[in-house]
PDB file of N, CA and C in Angstrom:
ATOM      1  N   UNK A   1      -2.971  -4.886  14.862  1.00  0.00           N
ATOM      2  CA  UNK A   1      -1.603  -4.756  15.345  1.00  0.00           C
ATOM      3  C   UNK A   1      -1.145  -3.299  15.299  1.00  0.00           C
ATOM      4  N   UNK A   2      -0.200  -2.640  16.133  1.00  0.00           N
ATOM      5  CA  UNK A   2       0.287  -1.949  16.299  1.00  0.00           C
ATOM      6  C   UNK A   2       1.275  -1.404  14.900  1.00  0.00           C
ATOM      7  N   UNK A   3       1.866  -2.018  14.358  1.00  0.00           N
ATOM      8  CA  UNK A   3       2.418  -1.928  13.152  1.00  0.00           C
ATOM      9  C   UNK A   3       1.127  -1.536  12.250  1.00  0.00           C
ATOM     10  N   UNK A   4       0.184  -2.330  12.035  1.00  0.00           N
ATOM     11  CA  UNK A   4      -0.520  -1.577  10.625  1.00  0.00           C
ATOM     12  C   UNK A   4      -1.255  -0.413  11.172  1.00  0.00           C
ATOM     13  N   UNK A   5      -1.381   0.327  12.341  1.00  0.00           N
ATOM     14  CA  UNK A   5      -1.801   1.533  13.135  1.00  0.00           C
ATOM     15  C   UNK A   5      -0.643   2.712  12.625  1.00  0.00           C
ATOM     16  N   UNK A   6       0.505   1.939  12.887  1.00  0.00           N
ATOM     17  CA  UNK A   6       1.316   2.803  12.307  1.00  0.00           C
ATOM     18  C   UNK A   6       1.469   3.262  10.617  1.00  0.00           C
ATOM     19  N   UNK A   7       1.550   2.242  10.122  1.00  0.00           N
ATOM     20  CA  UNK A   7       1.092   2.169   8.392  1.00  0.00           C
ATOM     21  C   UNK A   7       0.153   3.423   8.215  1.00  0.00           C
ATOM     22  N   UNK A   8      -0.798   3.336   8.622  1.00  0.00           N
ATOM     23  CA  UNK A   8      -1.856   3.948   8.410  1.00  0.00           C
ATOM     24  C   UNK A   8      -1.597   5.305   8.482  1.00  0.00           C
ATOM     25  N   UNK A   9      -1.531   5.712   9.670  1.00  0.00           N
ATOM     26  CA  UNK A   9      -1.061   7.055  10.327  1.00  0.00           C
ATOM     27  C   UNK A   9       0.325   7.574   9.422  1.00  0.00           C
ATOM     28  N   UNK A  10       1.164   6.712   8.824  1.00  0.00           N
ATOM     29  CA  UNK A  10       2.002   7.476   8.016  1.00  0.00           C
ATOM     30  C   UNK A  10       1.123   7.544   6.706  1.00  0.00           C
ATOM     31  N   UNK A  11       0.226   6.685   6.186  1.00  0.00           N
ATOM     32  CA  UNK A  11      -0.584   7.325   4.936  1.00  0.00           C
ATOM     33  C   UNK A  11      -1.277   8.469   5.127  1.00  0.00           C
ATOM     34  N   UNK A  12      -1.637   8.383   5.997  1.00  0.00           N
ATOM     35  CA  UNK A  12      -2.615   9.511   6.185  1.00  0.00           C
ATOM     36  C   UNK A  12      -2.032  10.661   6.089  1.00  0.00           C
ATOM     37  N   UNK A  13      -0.758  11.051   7.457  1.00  0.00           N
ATOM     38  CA  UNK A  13      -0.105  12.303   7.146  1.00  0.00           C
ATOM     39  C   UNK A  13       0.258  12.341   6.243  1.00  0.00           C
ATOM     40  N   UNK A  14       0.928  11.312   5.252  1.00  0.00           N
ATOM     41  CA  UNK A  14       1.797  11.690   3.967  1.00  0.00           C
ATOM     42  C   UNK A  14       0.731  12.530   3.206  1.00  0.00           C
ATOM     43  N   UNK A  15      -0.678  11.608   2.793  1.00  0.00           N
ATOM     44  CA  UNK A  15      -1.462  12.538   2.333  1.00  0.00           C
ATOM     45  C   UNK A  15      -2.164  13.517   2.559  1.00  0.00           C
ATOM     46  N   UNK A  16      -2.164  14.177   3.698  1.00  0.00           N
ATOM     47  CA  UNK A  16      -2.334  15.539   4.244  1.00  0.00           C
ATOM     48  C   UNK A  16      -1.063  16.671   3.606  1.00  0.00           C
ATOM     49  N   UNK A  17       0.193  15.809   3.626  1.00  0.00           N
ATOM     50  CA  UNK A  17       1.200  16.927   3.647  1.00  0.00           C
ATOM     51  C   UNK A  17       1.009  16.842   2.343  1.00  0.00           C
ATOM     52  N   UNK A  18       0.560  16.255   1.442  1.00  0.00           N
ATOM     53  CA  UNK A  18       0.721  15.915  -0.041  1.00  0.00           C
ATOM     54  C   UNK A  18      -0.044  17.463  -0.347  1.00  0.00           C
ATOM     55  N   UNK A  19      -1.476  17.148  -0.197  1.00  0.00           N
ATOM     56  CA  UNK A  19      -2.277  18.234  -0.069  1.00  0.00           C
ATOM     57  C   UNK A  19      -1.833  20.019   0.195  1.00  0.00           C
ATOM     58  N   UNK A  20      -1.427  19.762   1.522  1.00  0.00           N
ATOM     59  CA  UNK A  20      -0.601  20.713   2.246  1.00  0.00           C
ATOM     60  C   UNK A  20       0.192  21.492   0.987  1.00  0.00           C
ATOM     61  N   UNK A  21       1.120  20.225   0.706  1.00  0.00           N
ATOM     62  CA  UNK A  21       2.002  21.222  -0.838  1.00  0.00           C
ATOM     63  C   UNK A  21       1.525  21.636  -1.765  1.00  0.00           C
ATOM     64  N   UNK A  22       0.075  21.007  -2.290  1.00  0.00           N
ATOM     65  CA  UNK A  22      -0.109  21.027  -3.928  1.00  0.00           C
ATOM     66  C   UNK A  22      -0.783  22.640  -3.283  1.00  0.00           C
ATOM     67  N   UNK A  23      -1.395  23.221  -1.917  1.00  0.00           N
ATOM     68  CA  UNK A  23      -1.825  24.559  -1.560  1.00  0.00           C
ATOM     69  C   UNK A  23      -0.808  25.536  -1.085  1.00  0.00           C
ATOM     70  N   UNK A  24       0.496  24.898  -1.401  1.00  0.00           N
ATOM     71  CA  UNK A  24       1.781  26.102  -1.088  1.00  0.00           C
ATOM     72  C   UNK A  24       1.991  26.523  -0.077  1.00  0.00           C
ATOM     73  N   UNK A  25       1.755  25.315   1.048  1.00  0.00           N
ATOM     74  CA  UNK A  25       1.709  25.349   2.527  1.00  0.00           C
ATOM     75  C   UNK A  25       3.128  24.847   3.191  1.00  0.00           C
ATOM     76  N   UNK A  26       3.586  25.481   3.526  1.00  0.00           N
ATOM     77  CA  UNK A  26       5.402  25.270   4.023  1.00  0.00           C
ATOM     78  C   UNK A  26       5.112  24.274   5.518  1.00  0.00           C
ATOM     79  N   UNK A  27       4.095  24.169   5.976  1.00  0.00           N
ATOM     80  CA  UNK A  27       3.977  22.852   6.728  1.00  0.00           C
ATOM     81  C   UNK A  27       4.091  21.688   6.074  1.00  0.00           C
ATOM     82  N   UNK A  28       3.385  21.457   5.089  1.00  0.00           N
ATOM     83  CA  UNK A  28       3.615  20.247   4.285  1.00  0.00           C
ATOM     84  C   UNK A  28       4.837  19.144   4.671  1.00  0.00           C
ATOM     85  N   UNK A  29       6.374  19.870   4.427  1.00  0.00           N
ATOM     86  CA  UNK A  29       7.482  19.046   5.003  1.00  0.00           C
ATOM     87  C   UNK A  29       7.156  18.923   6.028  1.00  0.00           C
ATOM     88  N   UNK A  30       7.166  19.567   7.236  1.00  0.00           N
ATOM     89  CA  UNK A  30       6.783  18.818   8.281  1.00  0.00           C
ATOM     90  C   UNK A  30       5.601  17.964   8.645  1.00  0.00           C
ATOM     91  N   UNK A  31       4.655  17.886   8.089  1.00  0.00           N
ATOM     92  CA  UNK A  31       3.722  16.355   7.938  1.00  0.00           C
ATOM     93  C   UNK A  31       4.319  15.264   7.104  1.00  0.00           C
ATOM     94  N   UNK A  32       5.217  16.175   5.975  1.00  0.00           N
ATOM     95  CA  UNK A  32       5.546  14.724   5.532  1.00  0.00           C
ATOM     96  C   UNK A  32       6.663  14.266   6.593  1.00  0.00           C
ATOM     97  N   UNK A  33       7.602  14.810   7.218  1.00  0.00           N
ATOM     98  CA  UNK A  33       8.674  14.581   8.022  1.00  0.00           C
ATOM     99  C   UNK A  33       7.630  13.237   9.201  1.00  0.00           C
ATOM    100  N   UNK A  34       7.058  13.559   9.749  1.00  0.00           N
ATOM    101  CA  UNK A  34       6.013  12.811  10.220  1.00  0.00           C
ATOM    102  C   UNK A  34       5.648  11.269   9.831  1.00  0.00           C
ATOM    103  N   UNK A  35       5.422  11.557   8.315  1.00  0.00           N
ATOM    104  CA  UNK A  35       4.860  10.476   7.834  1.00  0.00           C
ATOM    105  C   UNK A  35       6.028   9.518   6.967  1.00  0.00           C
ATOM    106  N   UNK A  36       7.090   9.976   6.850  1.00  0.00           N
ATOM    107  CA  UNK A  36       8.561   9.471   7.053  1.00  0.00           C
ATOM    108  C   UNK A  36       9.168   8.757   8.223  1.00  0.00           C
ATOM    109  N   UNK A  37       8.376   9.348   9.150  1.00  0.00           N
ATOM    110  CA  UNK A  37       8.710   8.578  10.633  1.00  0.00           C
ATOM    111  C   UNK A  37       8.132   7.524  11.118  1.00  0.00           C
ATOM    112  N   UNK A  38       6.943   7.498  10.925  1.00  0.00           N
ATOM    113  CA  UNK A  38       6.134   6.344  10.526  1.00  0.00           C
ATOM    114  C   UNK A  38       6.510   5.487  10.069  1.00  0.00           C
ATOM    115  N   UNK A  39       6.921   5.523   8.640  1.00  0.00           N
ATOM    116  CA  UNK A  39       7.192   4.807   7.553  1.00  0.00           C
ATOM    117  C   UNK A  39       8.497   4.020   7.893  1.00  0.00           C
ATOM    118  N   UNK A  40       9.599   5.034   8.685  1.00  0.00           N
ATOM    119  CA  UNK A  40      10.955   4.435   8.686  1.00  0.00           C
ATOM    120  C   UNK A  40      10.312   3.574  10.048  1.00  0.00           C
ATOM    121  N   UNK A  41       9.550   3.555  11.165  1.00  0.00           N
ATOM    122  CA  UNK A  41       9.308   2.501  12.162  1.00  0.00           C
ATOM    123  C   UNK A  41       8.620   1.356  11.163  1.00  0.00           C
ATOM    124  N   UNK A  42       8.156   1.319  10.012  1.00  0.00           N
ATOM    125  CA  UNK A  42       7.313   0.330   9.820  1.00  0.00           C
ATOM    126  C   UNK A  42       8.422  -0.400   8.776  1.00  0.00           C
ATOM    127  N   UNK A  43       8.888   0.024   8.124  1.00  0.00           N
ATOM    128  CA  UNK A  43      10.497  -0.682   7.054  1.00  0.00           C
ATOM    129  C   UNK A  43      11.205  -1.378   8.085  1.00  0.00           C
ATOM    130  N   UNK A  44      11.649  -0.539   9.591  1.00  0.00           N
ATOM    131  CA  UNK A  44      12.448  -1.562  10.196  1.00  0.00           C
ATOM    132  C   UNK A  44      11.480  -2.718  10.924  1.00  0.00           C
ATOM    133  N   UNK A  45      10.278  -2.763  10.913  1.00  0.00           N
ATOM    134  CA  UNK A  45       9.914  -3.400  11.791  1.00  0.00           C
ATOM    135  C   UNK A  45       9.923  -4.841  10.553  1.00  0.00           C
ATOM    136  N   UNK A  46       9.637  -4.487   9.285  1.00  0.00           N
ATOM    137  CA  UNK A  46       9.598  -5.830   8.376  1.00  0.00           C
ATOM    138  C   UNK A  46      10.758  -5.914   7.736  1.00  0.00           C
ATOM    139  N   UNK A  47      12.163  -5.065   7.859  1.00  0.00           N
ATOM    140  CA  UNK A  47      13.440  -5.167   7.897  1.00  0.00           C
ATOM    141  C   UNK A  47      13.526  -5.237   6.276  1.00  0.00           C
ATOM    142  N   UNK A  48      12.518  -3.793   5.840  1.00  0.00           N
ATOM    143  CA  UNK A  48      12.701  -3.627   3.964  1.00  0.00           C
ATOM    144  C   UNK A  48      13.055  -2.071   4.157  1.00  0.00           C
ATOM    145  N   UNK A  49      15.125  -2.917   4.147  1.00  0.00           N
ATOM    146  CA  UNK A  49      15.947  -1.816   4.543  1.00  0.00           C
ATOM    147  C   UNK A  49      16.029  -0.812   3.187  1.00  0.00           C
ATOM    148  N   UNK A  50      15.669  -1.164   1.954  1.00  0.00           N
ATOM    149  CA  UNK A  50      15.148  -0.165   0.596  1.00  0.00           C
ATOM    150  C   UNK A  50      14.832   0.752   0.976  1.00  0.00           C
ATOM    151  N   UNK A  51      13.342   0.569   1.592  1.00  0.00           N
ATOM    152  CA  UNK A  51      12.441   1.403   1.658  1.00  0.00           C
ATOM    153  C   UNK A  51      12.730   2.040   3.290  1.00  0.00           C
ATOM    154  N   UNK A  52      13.313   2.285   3.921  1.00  0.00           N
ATOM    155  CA  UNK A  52      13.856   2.700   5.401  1.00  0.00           C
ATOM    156  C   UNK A  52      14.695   3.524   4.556  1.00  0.00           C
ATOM    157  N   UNK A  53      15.627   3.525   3.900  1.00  0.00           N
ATOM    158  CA  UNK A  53      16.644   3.874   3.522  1.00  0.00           C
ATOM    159  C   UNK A  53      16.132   5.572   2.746  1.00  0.00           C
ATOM    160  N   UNK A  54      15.235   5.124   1.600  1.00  0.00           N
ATOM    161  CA  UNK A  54      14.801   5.872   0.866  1.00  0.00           C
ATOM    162  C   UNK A  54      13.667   7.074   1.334  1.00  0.00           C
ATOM    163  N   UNK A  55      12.884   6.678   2.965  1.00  0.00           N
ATOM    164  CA  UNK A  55      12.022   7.223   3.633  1.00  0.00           C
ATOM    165  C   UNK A  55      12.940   8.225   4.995  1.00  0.00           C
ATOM    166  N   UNK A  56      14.463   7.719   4.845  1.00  0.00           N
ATOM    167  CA  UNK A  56      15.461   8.695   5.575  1.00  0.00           C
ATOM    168  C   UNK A  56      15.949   9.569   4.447  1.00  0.00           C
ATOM    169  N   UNK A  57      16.109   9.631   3.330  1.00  0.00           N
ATOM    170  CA  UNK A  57      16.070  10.349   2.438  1.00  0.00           C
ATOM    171  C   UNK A  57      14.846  11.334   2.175  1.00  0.00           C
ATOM    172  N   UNK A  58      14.235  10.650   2.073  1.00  0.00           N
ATOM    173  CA  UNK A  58      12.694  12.000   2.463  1.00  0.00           C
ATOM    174  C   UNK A  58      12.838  12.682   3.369  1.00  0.00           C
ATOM    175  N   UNK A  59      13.388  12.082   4.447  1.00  0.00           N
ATOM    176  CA  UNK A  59      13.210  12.894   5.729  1.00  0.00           C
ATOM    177  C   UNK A  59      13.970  14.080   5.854  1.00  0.00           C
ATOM    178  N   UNK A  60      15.068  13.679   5.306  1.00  0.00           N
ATOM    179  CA  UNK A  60      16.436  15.021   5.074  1.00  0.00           C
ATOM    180  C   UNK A  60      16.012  16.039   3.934  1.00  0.00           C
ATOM    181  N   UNK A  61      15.712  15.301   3.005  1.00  0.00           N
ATOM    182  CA  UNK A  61      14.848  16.538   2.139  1.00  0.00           C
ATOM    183  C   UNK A  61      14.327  17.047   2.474  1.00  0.00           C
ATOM    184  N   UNK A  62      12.986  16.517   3.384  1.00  0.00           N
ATOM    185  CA  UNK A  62      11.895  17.636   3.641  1.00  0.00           C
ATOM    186  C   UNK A  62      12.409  18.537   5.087  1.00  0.00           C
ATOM    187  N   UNK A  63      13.222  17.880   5.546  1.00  0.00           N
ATOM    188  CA  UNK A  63      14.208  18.996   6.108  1.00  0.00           C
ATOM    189  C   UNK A  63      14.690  20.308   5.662  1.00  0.00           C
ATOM    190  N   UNK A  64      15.476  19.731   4.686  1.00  0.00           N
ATOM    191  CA  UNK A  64      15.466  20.827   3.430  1.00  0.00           C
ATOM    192  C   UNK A  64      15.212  21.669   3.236  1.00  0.00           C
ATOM    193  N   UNK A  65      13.593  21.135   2.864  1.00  0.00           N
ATOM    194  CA  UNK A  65      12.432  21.778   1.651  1.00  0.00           C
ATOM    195  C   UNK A  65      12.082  22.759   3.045  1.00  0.00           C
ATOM    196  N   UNK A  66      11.761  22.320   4.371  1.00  0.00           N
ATOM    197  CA  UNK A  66      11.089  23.333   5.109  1.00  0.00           C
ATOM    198  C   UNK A  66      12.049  24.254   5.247  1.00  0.00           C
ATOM    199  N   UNK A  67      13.180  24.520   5.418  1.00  0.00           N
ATOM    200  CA  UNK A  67      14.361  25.418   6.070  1.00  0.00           C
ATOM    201  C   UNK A  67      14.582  26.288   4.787  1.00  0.00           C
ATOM    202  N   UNK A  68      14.288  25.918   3.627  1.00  0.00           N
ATOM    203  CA  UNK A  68      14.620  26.718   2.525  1.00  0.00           C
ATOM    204  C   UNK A  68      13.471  27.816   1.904  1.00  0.00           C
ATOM    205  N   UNK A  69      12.137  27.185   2.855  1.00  0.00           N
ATOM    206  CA  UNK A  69      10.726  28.278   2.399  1.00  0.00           C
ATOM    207  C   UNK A  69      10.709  29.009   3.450  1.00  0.00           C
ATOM    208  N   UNK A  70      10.369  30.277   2.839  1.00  0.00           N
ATOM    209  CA  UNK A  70      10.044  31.318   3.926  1.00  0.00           C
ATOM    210  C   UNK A  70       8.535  31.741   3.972  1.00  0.00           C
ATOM    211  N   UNK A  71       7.556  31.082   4.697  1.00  0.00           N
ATOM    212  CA  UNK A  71       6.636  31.341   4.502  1.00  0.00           C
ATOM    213  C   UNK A  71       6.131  30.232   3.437  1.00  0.00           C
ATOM    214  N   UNK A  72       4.650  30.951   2.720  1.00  0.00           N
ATOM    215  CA  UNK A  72       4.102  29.759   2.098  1.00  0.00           C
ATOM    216  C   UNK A  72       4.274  30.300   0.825  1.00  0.00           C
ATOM    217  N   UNK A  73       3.841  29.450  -0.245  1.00  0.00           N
ATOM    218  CA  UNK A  73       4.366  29.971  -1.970  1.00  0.00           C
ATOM    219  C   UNK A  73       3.072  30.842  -2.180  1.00  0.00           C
ATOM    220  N   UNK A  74       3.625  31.548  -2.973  1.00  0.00           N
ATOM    221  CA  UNK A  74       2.290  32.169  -3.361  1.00  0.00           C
ATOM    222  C   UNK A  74       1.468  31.344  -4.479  1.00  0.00           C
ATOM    223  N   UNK A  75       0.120  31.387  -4.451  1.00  0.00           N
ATOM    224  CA  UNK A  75      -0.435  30.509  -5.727  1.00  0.00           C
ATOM    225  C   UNK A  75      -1.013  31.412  -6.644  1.00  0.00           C
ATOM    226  N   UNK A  76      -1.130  30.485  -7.995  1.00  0.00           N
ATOM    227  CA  UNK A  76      -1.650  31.068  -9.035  1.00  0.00           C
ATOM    228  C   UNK A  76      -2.834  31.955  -8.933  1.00  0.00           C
ATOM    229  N   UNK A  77      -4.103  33.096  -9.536  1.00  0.00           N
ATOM    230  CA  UNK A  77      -4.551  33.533  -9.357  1.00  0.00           C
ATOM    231  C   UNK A  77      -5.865  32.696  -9.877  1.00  0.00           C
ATOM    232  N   UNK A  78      -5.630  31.857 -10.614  1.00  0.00           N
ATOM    233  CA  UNK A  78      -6.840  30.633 -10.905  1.00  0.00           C
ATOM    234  C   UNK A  78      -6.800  29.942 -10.426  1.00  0.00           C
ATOM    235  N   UNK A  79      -5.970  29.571  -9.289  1.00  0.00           N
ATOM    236  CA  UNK A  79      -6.024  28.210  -8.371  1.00  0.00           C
ATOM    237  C   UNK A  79      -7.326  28.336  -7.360  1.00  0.00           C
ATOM    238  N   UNK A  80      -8.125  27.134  -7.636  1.00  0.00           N
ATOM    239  CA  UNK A  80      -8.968  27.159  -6.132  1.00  0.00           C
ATOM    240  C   UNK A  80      -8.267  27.529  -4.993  1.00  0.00           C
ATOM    241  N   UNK A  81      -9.020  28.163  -4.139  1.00  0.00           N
ATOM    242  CA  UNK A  81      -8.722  28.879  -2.905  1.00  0.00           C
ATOM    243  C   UNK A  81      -9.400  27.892  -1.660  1.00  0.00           C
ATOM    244  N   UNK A  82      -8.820  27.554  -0.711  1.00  0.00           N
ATOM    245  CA  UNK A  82      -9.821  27.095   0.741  1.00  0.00           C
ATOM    246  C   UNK A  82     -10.682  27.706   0.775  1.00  0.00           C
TER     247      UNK A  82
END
């Protein structure tokens, strides 16, 4: 079904953007913004208005979070590198 295609595709980006952040990558919000969008088509489609609710709250955050970084964070000097 079209619905668990969607499921999916919001796990996936979420965990890309997850990634994305823990490497101080200011894209990150916008994959997660993505995978918020997903998420809010798949809450209304099984009408678990909680979780719709709380995944439009992500969405405005990571609104937020992107408009407030300039660029990417800098990382530690012991952090693995790509």
């Amino acid at each position: 079904m079209l619905i668990d295609v969607i499921e999916w595709l919001g796990t996936i980006v979420s965990v890309v953007g997850a990634y994305a952040n823990a490497r101080g990558k200011r894209n990150s919000f916008l994959l997660w913004g993505v995978g918020n969008v997903f998420f809010i088509f798949f809450a209304a489609h099984y009408e678990h208005w909680g979780f719709l609710s709380l995944q439009v709250t992500y969405l405005a955050i990571n609104a937020i979070g992107y408009t407030s970084w300039s660029g990417n964070a800098p990382l530690k000097k012991n952090a693995p590198q790509d």
